[in-house]
C-alpha atoms as a PDB file:
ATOM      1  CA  UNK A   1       0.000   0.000   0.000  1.00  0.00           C
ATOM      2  CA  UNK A   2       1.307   3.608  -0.742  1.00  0.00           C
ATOM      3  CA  UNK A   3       2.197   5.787   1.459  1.00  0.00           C
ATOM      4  CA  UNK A   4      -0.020   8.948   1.759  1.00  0.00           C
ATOM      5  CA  UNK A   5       1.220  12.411   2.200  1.00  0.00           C
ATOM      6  CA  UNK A   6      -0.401  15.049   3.463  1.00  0.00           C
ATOM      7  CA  UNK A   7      -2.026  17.002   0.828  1.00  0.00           C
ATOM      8  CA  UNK A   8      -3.676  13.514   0.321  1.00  0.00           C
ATOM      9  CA  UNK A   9      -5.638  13.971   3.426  1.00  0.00           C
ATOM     10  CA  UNK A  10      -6.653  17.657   2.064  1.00  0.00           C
ATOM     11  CA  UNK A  11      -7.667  16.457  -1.146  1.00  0.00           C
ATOM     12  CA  UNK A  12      -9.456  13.745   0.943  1.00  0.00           C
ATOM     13  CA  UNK A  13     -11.335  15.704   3.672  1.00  0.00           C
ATOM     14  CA  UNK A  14     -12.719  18.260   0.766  1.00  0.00           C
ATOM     15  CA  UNK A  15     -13.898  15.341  -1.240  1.00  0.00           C
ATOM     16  CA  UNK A  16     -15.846  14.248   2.086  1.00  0.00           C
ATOM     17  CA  UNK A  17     -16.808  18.008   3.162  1.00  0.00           C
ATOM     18  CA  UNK A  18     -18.069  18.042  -0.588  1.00  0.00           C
ATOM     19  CA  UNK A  19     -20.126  14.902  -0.630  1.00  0.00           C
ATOM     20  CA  UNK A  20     -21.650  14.919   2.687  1.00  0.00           C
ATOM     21  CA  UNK A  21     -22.583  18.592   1.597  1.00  0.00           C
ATOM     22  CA  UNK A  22     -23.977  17.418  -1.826  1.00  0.00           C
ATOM     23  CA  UNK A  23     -25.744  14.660   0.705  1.00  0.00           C
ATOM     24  CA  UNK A  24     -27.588  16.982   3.019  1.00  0.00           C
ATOM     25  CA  UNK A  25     -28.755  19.152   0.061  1.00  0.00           C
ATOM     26  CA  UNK A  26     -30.132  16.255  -2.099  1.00  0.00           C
ATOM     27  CA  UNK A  27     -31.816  14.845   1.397  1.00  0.00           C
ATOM     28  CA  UNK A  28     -32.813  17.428   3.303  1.00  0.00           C
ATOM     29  CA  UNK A  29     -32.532  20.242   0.828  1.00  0.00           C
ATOM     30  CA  UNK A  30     -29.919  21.518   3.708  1.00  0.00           C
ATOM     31  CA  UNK A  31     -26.746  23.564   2.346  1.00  0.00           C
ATOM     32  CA  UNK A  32     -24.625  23.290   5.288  1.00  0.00           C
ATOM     33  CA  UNK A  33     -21.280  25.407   3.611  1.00  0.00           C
ATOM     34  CA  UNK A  34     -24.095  28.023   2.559  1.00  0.00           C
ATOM     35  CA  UNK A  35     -25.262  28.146   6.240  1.00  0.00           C
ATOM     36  CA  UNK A  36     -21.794  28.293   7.583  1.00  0.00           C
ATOM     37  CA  UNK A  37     -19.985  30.588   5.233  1.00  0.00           C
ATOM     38  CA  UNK A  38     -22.781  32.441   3.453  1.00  0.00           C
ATOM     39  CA  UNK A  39     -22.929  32.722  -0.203  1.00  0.00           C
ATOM     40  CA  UNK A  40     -20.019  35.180  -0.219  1.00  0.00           C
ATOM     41  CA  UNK A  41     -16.423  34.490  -1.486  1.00  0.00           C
ATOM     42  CA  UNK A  42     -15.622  31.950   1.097  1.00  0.00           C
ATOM     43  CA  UNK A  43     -18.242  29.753   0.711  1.00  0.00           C
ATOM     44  CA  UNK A  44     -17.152  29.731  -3.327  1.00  0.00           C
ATOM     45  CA  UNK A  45     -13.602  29.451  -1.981  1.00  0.00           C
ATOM     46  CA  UNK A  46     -14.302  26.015  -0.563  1.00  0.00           C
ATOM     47  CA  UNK A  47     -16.788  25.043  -3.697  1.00  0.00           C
ATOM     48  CA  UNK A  48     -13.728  25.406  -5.940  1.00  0.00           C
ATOM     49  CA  UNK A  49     -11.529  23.447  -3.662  1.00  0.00           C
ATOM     50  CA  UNK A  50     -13.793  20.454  -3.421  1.00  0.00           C
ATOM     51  CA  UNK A  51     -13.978  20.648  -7.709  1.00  0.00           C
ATOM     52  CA  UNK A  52     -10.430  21.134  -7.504  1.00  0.00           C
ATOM     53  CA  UNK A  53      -9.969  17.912  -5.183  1.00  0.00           C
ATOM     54  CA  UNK A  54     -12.216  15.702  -7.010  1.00  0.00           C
ATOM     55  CA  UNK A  55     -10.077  16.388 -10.556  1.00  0.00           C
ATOM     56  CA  UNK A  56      -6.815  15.863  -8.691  1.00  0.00           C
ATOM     57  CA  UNK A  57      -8.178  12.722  -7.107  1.00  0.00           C
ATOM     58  CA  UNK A  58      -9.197  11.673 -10.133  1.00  0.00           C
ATOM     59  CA  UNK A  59      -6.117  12.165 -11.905  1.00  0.00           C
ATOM     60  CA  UNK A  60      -4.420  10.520  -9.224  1.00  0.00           C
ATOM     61  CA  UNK A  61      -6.774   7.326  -9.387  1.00  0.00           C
ATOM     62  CA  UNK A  62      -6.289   7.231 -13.571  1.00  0.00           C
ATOM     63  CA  UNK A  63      -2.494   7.706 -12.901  1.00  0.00           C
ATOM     64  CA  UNK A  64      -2.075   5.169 -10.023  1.00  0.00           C
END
């Protein structure tokens, strides 16, 4: 098994923030990073991170 570095676990805690926020709002119709951070540049801070994670995990995945 490969070893993990840390920007692994970044790439892996956005994909989870991400899903489990895609989760609530399919479910409950809940946005919980709206709630939190608004709709305001940090909220679309994190929203590009999570895309950004899921392309470089996917990339990774291809690659591996």
């Amino acid at each position: 098994m490969a070893k993990h570095k840390g920007y692994d676990w970044i790439w892996f805690g956005l994909l989870i923030i991400g899903g489990l926020n895609w989760g609530l709002l399919g479910i409950f119709n809940y946005n919980l990073v709206g709630a939190l951070l608004g709709t305001g540049l940090w909220a679309h801070t994190i929203y590009g991170a999570v895309g950004i994670s899921a392309i470089v995990t996917l990339f990774r995945l291809i690659m591996h």
